[in-house]
N, C-alpha and C. Protein backbone atom coordinates (compact mmCIF):
# COMPACT_ATOMS: atom_id res chain seq x y z
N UNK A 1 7.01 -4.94 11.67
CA UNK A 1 6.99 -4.32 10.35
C UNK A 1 8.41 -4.29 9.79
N UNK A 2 8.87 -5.04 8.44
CA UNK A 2 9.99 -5.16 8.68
C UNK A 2 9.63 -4.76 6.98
N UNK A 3 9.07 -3.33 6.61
CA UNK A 3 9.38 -3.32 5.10
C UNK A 3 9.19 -1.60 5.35
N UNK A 4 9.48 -1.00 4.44
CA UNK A 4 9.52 0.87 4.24
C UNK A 4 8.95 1.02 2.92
N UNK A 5 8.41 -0.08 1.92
CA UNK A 5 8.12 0.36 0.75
C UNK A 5 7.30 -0.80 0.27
N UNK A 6 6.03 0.03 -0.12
CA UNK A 6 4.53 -0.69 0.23
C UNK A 6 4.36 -0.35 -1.30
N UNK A 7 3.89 -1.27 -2.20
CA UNK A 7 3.58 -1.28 -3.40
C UNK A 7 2.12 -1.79 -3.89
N UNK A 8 1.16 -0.94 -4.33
CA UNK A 8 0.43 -1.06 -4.10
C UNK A 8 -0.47 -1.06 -6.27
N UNK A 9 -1.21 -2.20 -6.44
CA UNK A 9 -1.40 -2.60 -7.76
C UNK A 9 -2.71 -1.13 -8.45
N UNK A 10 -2.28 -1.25 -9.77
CA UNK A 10 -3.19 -0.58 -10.82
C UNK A 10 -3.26 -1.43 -12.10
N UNK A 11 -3.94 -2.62 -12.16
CA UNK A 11 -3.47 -3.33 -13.45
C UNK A 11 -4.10 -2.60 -14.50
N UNK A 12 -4.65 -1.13 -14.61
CA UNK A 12 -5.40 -0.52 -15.81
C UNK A 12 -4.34 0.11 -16.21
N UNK A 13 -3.32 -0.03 -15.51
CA UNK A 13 -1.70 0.54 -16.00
C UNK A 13 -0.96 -0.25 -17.28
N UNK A 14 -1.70 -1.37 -17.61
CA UNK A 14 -1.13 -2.63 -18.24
C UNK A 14 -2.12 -2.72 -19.17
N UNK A 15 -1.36 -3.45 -20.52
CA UNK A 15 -2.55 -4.05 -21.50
C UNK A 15 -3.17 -5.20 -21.83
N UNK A 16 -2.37 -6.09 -20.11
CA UNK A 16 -3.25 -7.48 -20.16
C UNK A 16 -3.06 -7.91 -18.77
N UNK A 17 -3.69 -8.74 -18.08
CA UNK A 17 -3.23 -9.69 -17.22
C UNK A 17 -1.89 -9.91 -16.70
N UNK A 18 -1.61 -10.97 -17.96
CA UNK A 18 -0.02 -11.31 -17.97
C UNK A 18 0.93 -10.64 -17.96
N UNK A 19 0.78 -8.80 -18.56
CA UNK A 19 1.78 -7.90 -18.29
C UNK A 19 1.54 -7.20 -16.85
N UNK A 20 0.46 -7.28 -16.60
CA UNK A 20 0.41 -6.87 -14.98
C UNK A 20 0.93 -7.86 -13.32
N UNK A 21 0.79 -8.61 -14.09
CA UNK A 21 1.20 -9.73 -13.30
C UNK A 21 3.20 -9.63 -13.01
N UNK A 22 3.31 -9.89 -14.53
CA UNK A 22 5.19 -9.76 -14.74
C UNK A 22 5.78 -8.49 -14.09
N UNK A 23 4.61 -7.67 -14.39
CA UNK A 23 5.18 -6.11 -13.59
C UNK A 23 5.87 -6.58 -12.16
N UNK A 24 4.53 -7.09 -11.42
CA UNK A 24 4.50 -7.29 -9.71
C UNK A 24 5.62 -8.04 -9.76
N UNK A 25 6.05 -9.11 -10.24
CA UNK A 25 6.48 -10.27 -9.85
C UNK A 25 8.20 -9.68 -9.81
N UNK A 26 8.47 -8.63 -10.75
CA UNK A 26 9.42 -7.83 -11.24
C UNK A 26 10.18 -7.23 -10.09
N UNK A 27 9.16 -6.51 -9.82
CA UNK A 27 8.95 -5.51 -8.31
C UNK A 27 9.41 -5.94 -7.51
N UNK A 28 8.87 -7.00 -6.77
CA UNK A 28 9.06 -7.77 -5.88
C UNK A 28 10.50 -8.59 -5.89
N UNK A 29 10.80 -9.21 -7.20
CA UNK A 29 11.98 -9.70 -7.29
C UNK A 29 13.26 -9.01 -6.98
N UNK A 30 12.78 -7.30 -7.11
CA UNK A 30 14.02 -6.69 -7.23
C UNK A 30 13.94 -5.90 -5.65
N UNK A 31 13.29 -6.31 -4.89
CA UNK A 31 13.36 -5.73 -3.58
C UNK A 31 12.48 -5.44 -2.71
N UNK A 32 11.14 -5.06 -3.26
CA UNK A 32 9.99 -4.61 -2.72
C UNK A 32 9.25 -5.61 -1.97
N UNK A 33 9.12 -5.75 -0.27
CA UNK A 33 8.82 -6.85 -0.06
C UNK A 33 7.09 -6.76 0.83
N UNK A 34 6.64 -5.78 0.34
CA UNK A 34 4.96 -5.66 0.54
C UNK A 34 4.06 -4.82 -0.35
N UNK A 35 3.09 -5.99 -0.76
CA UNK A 35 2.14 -5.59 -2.15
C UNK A 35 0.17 -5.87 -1.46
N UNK A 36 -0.08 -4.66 -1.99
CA UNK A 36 -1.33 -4.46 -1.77
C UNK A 36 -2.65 -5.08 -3.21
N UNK A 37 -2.98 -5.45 -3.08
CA UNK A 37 -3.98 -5.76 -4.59
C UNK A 37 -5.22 -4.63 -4.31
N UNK A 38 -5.44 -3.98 -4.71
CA UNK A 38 -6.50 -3.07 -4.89
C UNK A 38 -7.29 -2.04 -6.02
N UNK A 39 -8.18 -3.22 -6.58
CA UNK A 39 -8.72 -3.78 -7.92
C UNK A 39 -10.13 -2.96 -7.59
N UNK A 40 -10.74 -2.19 -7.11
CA UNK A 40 -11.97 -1.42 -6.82
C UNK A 40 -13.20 -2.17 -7.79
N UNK A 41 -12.82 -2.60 -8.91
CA UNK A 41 -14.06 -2.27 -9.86
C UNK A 41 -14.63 -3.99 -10.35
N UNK A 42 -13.55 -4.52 -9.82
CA UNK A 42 -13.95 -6.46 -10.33
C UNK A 42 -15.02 -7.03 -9.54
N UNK A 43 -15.72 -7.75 -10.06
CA UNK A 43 -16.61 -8.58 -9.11
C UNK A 43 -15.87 -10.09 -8.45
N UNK A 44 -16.88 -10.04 -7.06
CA UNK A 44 -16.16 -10.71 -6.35
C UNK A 44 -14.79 -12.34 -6.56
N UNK A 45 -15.72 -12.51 -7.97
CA UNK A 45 -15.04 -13.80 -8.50
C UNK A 45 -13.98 -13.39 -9.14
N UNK A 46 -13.86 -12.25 -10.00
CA UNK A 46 -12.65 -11.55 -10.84
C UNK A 46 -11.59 -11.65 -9.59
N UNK A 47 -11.70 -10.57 -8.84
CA UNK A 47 -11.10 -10.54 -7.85
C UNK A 47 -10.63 -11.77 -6.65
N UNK A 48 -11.25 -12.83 -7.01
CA UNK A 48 -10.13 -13.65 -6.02
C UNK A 48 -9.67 -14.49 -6.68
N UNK A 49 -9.53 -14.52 -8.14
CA UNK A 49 -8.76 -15.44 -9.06
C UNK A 49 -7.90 -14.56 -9.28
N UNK A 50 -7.54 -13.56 -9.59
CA UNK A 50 -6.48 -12.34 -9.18
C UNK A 50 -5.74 -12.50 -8.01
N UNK A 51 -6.72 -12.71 -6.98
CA UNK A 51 -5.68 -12.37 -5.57
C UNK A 51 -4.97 -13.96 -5.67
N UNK A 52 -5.48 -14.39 -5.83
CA UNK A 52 -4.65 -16.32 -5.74
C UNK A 52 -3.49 -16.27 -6.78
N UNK A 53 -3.46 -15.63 -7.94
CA UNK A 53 -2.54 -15.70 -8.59
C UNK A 53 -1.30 -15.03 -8.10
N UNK A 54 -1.38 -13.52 -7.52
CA UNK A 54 -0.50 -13.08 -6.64
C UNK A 54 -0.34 -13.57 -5.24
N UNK A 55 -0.93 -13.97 -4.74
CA UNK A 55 -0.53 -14.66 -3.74
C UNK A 55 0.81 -16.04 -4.13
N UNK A 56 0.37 -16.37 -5.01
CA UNK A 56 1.45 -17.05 -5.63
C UNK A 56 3.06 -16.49 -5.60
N UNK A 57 2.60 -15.37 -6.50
CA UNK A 57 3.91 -14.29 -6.68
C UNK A 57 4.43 -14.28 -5.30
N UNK A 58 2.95 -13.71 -4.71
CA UNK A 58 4.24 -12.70 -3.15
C UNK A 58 4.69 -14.03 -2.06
N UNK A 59 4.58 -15.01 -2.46
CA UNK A 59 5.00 -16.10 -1.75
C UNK A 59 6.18 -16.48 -2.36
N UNK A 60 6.14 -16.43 -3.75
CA UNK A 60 7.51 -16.69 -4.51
C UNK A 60 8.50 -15.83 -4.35
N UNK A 61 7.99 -14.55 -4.11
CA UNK A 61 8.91 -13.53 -3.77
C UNK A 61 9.14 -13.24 -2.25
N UNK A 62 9.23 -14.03 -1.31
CA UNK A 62 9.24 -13.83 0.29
C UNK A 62 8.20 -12.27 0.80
N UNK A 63 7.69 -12.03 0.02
CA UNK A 63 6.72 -10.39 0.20
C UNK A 63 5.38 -10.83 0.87
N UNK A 64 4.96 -9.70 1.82
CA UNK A 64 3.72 -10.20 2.31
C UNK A 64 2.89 -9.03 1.27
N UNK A 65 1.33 -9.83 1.67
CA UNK A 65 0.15 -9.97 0.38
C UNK A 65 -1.08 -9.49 1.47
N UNK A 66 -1.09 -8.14 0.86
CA UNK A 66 -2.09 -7.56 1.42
C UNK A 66 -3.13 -7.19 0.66
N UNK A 67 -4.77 -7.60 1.16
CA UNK A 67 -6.08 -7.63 0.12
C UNK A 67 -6.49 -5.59 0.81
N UNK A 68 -6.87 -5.30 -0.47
CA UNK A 68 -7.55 -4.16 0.26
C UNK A 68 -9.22 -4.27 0.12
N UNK A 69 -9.43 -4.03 1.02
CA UNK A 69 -10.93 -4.04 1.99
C UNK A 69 -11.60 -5.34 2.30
N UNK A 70 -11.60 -6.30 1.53
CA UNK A 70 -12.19 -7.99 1.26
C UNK A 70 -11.93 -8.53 2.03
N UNK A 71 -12.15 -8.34 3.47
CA UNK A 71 -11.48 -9.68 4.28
C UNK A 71 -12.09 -10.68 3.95
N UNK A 72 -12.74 -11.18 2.96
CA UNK A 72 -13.40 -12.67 3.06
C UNK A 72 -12.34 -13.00 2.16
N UNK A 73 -11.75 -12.62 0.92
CA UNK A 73 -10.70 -12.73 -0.03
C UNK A 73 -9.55 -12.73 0.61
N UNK A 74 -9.23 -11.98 1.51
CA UNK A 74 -7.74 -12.35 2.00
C UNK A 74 -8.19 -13.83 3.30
N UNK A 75 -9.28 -13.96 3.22
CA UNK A 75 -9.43 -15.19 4.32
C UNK A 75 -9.16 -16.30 3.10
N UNK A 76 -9.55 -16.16 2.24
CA UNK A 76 -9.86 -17.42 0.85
C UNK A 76 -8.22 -17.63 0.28
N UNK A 77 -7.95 -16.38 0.32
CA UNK A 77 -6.24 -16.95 -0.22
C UNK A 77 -4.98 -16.88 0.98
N UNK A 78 -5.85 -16.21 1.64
CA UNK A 78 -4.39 -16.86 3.05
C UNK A 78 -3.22 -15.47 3.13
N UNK A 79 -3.90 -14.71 2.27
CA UNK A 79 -3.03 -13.26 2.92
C UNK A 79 -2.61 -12.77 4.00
N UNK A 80 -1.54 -12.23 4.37
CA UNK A 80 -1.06 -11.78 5.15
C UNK A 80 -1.27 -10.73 5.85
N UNK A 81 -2.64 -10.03 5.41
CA UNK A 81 -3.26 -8.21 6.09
C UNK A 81 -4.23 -8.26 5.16
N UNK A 82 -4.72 -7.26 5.58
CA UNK A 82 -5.99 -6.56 4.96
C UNK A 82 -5.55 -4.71 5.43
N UNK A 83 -5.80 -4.29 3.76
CA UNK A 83 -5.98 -2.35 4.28
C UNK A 83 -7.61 -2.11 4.21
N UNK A 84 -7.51 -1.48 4.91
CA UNK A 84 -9.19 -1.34 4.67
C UNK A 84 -9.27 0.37 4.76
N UNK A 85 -10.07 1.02 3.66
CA UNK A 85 -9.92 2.43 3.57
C UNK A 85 -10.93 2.84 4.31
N UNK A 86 -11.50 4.05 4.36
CA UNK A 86 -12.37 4.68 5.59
C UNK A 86 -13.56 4.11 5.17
N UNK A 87 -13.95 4.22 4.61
CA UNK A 87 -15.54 3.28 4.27
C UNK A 87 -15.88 2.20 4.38
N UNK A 88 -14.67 1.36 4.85
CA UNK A 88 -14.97 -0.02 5.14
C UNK A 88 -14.75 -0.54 6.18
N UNK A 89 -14.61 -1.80 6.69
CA UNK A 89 -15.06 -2.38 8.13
C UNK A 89 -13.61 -1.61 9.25
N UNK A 90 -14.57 -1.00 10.29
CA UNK A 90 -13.24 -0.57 10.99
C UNK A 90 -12.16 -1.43 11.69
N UNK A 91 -11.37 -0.48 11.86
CA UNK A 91 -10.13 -1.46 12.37
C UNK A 91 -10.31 -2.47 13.28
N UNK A 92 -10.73 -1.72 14.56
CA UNK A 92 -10.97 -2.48 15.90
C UNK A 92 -11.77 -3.53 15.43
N UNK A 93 -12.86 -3.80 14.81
CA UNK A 93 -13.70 -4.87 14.22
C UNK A 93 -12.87 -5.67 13.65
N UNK A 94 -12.47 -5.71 12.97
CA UNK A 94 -11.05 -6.76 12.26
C UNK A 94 -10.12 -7.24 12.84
N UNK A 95 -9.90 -6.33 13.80
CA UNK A 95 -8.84 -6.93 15.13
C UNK A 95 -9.55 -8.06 15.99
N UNK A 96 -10.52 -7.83 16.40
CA UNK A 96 -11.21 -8.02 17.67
C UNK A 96 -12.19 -9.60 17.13
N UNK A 97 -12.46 -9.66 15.95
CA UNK A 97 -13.20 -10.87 15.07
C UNK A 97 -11.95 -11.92 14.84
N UNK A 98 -10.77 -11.24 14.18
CA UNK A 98 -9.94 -12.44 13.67
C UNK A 98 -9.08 -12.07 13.82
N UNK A 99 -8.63 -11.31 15.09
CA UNK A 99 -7.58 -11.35 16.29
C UNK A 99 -6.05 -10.68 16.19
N UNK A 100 -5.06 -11.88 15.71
CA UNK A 100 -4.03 -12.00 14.71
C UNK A 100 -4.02 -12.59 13.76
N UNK A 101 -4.93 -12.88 12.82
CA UNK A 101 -5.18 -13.41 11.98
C UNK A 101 -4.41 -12.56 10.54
N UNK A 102 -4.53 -11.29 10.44
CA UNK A 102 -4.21 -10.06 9.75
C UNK A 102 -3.23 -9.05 10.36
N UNK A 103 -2.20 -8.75 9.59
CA UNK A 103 -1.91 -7.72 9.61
C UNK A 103 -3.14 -6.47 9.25
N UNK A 104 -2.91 -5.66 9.81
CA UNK A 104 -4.10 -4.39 9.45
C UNK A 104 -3.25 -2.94 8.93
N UNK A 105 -3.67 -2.38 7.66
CA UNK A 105 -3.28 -1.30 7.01
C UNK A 105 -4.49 -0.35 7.09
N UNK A 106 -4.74 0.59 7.47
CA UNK A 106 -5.56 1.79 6.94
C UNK A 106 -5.07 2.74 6.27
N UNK A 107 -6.02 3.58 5.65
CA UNK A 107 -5.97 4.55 4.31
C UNK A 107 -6.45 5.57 5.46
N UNK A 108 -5.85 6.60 5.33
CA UNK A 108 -6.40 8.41 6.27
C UNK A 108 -5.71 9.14 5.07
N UNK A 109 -6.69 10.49 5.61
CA UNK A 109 -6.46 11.27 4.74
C UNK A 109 -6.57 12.59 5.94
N UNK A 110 -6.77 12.36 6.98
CA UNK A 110 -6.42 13.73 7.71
C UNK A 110 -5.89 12.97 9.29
N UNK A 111 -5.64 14.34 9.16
CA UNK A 111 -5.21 14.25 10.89
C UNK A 111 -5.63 13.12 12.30
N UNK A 112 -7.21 13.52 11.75
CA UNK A 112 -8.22 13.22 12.78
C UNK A 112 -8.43 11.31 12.71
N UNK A 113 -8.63 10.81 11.42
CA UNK A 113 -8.32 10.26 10.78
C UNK A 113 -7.69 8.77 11.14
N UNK A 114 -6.44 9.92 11.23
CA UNK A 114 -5.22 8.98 11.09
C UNK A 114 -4.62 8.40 13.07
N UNK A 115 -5.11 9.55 13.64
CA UNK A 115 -5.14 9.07 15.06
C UNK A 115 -6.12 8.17 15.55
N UNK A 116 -7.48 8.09 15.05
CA UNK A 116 -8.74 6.90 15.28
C UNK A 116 -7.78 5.89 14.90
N UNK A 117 -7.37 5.67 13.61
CA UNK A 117 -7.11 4.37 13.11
C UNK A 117 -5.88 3.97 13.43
N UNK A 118 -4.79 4.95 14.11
CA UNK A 118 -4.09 3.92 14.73
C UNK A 118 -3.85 3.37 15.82
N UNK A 119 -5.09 3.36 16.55
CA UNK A 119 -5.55 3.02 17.68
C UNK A 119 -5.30 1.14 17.75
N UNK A 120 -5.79 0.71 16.19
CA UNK A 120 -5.85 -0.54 16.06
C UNK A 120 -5.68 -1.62 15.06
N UNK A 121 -4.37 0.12 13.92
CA UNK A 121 -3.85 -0.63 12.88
C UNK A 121 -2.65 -1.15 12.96
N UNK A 122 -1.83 -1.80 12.14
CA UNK A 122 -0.83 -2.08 12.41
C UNK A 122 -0.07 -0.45 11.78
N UNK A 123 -0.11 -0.59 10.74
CA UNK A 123 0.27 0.78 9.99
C UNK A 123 -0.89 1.36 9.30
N UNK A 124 -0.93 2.95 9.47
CA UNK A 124 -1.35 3.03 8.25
C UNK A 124 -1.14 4.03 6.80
N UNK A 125 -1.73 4.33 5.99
CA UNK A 125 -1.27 5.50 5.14
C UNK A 125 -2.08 6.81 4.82
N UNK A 126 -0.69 7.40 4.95
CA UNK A 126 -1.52 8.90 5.02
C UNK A 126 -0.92 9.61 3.68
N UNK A 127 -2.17 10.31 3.42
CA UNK A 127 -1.68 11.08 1.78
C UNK A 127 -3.33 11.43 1.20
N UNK A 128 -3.32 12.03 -0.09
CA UNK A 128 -2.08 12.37 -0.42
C UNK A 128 -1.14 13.39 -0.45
N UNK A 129 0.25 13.28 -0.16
CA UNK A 129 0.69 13.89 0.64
C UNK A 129 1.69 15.16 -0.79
N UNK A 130 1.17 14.71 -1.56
CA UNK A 130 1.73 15.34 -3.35
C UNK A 130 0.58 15.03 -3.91
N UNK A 131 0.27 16.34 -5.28
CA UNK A 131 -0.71 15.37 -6.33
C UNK A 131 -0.33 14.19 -6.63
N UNK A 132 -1.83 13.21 -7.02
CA UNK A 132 -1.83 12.42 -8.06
C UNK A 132 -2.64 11.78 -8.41
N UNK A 133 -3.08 11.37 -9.59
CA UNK A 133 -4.49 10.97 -10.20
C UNK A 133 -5.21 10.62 -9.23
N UNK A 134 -4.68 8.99 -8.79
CA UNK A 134 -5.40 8.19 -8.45
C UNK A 134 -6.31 8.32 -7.05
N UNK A 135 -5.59 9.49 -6.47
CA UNK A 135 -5.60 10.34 -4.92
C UNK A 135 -6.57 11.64 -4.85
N UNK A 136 -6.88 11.98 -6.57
CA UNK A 136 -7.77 12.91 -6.30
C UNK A 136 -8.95 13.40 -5.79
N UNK A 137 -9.77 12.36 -5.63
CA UNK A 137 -10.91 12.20 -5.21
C UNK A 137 -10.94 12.69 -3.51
N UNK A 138 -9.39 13.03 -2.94
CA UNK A 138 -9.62 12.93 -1.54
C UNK A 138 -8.97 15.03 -1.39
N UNK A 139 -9.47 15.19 -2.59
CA UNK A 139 -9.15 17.21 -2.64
C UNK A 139 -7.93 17.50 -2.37
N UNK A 140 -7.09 18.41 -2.43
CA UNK A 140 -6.12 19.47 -2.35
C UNK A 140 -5.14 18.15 -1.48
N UNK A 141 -3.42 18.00 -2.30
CA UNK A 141 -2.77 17.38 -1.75
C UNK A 141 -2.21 17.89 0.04
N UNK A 142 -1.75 17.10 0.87
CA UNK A 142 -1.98 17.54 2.81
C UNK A 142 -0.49 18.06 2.73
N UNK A 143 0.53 17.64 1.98
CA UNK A 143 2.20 18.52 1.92
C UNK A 143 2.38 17.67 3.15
N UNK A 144 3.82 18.12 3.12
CA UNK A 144 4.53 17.33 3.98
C UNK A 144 4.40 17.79 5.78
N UNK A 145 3.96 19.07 5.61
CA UNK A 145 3.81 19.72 7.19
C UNK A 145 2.79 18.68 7.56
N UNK A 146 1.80 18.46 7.24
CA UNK A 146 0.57 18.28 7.75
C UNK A 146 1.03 16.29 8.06
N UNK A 147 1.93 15.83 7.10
CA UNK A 147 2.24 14.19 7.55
C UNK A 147 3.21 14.46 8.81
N UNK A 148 4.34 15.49 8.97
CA UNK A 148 4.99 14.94 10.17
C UNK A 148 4.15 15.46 11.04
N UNK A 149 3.02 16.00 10.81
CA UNK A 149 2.08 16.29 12.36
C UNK A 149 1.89 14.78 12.77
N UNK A 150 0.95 14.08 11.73
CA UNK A 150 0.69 12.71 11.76
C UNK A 150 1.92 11.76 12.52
N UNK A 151 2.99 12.32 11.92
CA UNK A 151 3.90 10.91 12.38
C UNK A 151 3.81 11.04 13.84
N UNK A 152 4.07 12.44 14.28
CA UNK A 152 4.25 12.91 15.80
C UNK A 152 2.75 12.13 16.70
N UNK A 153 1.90 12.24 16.15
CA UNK A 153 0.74 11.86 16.86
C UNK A 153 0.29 10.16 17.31
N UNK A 154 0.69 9.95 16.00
CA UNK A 154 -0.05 8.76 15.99
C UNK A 154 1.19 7.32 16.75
N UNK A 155 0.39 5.82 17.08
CA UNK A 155 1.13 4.82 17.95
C UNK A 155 1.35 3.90 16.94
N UNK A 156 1.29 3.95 15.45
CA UNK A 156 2.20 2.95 14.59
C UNK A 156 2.66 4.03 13.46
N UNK A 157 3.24 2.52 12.81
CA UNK A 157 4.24 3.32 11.37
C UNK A 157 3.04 3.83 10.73
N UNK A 158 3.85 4.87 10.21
CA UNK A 158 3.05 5.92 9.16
C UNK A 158 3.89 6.01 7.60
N UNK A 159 2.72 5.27 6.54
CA UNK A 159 3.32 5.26 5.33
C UNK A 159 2.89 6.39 4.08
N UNK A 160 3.67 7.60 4.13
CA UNK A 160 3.25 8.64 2.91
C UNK A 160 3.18 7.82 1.93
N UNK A 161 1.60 8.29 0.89
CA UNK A 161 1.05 8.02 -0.09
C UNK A 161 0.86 9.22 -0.90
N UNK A 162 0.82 8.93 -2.58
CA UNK A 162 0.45 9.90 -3.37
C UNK A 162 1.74 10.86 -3.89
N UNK A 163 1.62 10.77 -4.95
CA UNK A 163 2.63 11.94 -5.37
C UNK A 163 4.09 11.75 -5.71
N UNK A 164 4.06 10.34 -4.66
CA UNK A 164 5.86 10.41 -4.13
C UNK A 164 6.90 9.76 -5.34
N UNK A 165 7.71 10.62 -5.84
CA UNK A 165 8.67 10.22 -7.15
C UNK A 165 10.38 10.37 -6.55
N UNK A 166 10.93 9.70 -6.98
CA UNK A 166 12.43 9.89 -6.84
C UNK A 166 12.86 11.64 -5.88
N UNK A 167 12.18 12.47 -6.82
CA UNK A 167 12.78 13.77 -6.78
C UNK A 167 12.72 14.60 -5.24
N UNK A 168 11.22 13.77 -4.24
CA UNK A 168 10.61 14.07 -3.00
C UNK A 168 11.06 13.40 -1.72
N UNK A 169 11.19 11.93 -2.43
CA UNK A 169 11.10 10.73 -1.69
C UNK A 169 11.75 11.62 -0.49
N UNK A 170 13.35 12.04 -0.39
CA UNK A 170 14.05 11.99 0.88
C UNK A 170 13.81 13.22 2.00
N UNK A 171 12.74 14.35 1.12
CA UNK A 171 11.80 15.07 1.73
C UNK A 171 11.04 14.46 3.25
N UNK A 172 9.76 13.27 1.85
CA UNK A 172 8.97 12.47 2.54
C UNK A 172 10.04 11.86 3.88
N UNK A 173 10.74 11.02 3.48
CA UNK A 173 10.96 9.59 4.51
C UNK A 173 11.26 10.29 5.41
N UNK A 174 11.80 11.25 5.76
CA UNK A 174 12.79 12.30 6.69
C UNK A 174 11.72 12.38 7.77
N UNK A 175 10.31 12.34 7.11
CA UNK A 175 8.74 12.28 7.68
C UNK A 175 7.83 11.22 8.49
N UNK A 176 8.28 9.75 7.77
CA UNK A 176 7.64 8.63 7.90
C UNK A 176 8.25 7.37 7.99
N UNK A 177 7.38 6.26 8.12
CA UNK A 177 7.89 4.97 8.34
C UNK A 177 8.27 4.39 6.64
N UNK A 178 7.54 4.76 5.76
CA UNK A 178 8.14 4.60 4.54
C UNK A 178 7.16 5.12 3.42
N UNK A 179 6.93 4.71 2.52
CA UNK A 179 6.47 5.06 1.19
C UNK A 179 5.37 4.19 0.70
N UNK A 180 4.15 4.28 -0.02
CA UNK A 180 3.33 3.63 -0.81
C UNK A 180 3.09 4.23 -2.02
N UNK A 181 3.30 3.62 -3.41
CA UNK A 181 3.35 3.58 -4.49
C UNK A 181 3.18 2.98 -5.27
N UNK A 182 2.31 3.51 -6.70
CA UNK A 182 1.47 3.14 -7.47
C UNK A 182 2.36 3.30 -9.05
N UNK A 183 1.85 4.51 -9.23
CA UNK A 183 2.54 4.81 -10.38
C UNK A 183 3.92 5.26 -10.58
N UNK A 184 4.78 5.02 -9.62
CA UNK A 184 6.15 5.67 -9.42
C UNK A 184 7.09 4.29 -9.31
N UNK A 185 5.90 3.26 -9.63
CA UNK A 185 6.52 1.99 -9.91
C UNK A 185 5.94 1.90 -11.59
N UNK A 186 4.75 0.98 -11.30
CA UNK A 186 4.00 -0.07 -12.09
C UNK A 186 4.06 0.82 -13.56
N UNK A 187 4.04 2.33 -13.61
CA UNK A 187 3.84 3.31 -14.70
C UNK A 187 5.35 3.32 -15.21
N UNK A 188 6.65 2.83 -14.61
CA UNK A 188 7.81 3.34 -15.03
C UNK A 188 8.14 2.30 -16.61
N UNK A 189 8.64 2.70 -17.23
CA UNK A 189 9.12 1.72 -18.34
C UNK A 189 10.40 0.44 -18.04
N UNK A 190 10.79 0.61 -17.08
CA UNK A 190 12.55 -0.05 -16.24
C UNK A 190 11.80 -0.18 -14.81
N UNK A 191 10.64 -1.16 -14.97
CA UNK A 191 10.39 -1.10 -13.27
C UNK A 191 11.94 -1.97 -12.81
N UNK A 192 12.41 -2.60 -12.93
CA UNK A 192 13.70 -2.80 -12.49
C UNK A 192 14.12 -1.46 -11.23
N UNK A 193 14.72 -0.68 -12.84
CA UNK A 193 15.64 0.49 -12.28
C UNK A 193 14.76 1.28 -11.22
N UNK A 194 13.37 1.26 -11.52
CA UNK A 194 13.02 1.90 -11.15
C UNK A 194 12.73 2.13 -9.09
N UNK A 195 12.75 0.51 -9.42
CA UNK A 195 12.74 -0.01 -7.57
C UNK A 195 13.83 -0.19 -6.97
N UNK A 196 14.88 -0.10 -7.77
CA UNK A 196 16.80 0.05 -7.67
C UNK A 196 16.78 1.28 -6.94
N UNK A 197 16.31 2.28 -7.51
CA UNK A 197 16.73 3.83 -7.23
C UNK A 197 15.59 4.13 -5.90
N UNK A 198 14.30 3.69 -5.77
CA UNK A 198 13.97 3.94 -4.57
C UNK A 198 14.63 3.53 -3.18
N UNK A 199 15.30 1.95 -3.71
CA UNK A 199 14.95 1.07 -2.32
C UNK A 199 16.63 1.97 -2.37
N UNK A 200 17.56 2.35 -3.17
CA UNK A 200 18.77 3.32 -2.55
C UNK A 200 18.37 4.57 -1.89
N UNK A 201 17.44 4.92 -2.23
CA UNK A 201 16.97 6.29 -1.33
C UNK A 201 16.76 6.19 0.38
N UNK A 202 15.99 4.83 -0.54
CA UNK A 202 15.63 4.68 1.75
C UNK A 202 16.57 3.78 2.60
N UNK A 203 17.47 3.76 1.54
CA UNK A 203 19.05 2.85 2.19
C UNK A 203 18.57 1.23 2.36
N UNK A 204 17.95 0.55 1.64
CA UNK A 204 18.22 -0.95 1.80
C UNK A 204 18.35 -1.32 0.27
């Protein structure tokens, strides 16, 4: 694992394609060297003419290209991992079918969680660990006590999700293997500056 800052897509953040695209490519150019595509709502064809186009990017940008949940889509474009959140195919199954084929990311949201899945992820993420929209669905943010329980427990890197802005970050990392972020990128107006001032927080 040779990255601390996991960037992870919302193209409903954007008012086209092409500006969601320039976002990533942005990102990535300016440091960020692992991107997640995780598009929930496209059908299967939307979604892997999407993932091929970034795959493009994160190849242009030396970044590895992680599909979330689709392993048949990250098999079709040659990605580098798959995250797969709790509802979808478990870890050990993904390991154990296509070996090293994938890096493996999981999504936890508790304790219990987060020790099953790193039994047989490579990393995974825990949050959310601050409000935030996109995280709500998983109730009352876990704070930072409840992630360094996680870090202490679990046998891979642990990446805080949710919430995390400039003002926390050195809270968080003090906690974890690094950061995943949505809108604390892709939402900023200077994604430039904006991946300037993280990747100085966590010192690279």
């Amino acid at each position: 694992m040779n990255f601390k800052f996991y960037l992870i897509s919302d193209r409903k953040l954007f008012s086209s394609e092409e500006s969601f695209l320039n976002a990533v490519d942005t990102a990535l150019k300016t440091g960020i060297k692992a991107f997640q595509l995780r598009e929930k709502d496209m059908t299967t064809r939307e979604f892997y003419f999407l993932a091929k186009k970034l795959r493009e990017i994160t190849r242009r940008n030396d970044a590895l290209f992680f599909i979330n949940d689709r392993v048949d889509v990250a098999m079709a474009v040659e990605a580098d991992g798959v995250h797969l959140p709790q509802n979808g195919l478990p870890p050990d199954i993904v390991k154990k079918v296509w070996k090293d084929k994938f890096l493996i990311g999981v999504s936890t949201h508790s304790l219990k969680e987060a020790i099953e899945s790193s039994e047989w992820a490579d990393f995974i993420t825990f949050g959310p660990v601050f409000y935030t929209p996109s995280k709500s669905q998983y109730g009352e943010p876990l704070g930072v006590e409840i992630l360094k329980k996680v870090k202490s427990k679990v046998r891979c890197p642990v990446f805080a999700v949710g919430g995390i802005k400039h003002d926390n970050m050195k809270t968080v990392f003090s906690h974890c293997d690094g950061v995943a972020l949505i809108s604390g990128i892709l939402a900023q107006s200077n994604i430039e500056e904006a991946v300037k001032q993280y990747l100085k927080i966590l010192g690279e």
